[in-house]
C-alpha atoms as a PDB file:
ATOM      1  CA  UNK A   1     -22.997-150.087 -99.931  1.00  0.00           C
ATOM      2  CA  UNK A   2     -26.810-149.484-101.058  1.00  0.00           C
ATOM      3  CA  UNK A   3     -27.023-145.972-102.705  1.00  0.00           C
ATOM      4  CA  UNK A   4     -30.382-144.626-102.549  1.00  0.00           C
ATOM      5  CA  UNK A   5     -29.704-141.602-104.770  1.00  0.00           C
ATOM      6  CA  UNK A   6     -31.602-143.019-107.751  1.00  0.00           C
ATOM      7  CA  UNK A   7     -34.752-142.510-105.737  1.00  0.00           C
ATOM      8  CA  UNK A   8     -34.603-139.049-105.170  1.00  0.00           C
ATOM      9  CA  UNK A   9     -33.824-138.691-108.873  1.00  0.00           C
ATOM     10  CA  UNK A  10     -37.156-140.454-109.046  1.00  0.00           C
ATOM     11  CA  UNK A  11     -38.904-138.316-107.022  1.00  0.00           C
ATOM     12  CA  UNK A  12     -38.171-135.603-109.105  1.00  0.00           C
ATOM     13  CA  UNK A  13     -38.794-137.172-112.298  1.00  0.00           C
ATOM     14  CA  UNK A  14     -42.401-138.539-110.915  1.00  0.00           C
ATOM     15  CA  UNK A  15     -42.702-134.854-109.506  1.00  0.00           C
ATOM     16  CA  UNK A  16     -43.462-136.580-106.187  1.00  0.00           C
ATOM     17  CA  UNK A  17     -43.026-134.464-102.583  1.00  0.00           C
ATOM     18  CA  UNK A  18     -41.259-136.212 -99.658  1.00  0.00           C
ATOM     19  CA  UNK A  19     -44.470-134.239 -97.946  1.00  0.00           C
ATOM     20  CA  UNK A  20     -46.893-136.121-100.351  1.00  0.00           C
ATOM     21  CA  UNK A  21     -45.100-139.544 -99.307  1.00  0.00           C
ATOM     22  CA  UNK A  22     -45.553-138.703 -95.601  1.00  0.00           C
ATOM     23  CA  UNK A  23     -48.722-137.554 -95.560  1.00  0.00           C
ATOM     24  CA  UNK A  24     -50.858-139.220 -98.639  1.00  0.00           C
ATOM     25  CA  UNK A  25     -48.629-142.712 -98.581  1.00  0.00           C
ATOM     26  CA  UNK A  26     -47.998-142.410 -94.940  1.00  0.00           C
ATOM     27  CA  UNK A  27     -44.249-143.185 -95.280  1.00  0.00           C
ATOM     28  CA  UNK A  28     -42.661-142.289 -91.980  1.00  0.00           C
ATOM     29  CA  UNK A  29     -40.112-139.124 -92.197  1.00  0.00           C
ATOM     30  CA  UNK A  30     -37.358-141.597 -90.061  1.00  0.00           C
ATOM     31  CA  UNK A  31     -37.752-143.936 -93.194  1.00  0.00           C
ATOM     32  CA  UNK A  32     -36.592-141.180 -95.525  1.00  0.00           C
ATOM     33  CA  UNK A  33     -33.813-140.074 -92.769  1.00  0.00           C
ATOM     34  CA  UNK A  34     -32.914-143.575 -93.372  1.00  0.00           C
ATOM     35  CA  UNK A  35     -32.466-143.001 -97.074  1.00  0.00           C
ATOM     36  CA  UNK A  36     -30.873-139.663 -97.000  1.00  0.00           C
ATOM     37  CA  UNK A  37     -27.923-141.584 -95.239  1.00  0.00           C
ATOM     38  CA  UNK A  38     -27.720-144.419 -97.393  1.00  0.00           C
ATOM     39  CA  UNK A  39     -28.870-146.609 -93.901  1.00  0.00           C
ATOM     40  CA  UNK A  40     -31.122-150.559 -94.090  1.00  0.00           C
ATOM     41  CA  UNK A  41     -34.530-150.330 -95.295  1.00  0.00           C
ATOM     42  CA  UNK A  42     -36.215-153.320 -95.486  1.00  0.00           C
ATOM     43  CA  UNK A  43     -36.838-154.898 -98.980  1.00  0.00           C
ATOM     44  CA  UNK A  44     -40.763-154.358 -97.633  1.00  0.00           C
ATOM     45  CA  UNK A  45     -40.429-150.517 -97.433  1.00  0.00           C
ATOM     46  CA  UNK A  46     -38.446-150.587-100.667  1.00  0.00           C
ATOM     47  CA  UNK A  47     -41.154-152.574-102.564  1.00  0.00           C
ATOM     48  CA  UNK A  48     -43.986-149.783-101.133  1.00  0.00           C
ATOM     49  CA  UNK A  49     -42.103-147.257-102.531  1.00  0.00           C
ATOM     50  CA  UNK A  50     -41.671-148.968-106.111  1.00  0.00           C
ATOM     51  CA  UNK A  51     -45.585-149.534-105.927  1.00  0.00           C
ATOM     52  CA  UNK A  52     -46.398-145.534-104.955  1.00  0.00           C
ATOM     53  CA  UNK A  53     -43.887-144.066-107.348  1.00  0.00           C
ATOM     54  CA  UNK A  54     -44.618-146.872-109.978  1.00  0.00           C
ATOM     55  CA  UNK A  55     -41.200-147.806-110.595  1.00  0.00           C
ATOM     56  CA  UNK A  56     -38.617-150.424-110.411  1.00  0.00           C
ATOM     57  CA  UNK A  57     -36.047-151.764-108.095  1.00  0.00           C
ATOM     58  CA  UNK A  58     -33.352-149.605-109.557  1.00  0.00           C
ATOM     59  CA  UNK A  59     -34.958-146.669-109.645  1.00  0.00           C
ATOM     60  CA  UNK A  60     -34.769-147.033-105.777  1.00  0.00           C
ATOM     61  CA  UNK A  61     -31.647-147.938-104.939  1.00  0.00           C
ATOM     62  CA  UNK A  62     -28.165-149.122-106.456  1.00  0.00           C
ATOM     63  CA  UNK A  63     -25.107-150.826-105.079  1.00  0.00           C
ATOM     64  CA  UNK A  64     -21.771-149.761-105.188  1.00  0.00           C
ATOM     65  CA  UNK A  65     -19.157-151.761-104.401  1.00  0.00           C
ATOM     66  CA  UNK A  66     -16.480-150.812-101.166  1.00  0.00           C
ATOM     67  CA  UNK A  67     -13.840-149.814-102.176  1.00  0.00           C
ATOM     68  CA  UNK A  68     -10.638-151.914-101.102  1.00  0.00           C
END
């Protein structure tokens, strides 16, 4: 599974807004819907984010393995 809690520890480090994303970066709010519930985002979406929060992959997203 692709955890996307290490970008809303981002956010908060970069003291970045999900309103500033929507409205300055024009990230749509079904995009971060997406990423509140761990759902696909393409690796395009992922690499505007990493250029807007000036960060890297990782500070996006993580996997973590199913458990079995």
């Amino acid at each position: 599974m692709i955890s996307y809690a290490p970008f809303w520890e981002t956010l908060k480090r970069k003291n970045v807004t999900t309103y500033t994303l929507r409205e300055k970066h024009n990230i749509s709010p079904n995009t971060l819907t997406r990423m509140k519930n761990n759902r696909y985002l393409s690796m395009r979406t992922v690499e505007d984010l990493c250029k807007i929060l000036d960060c890297r992959l990782e500070d996006i997203a993580e996997y973590i393995p199913d458990k079995r």
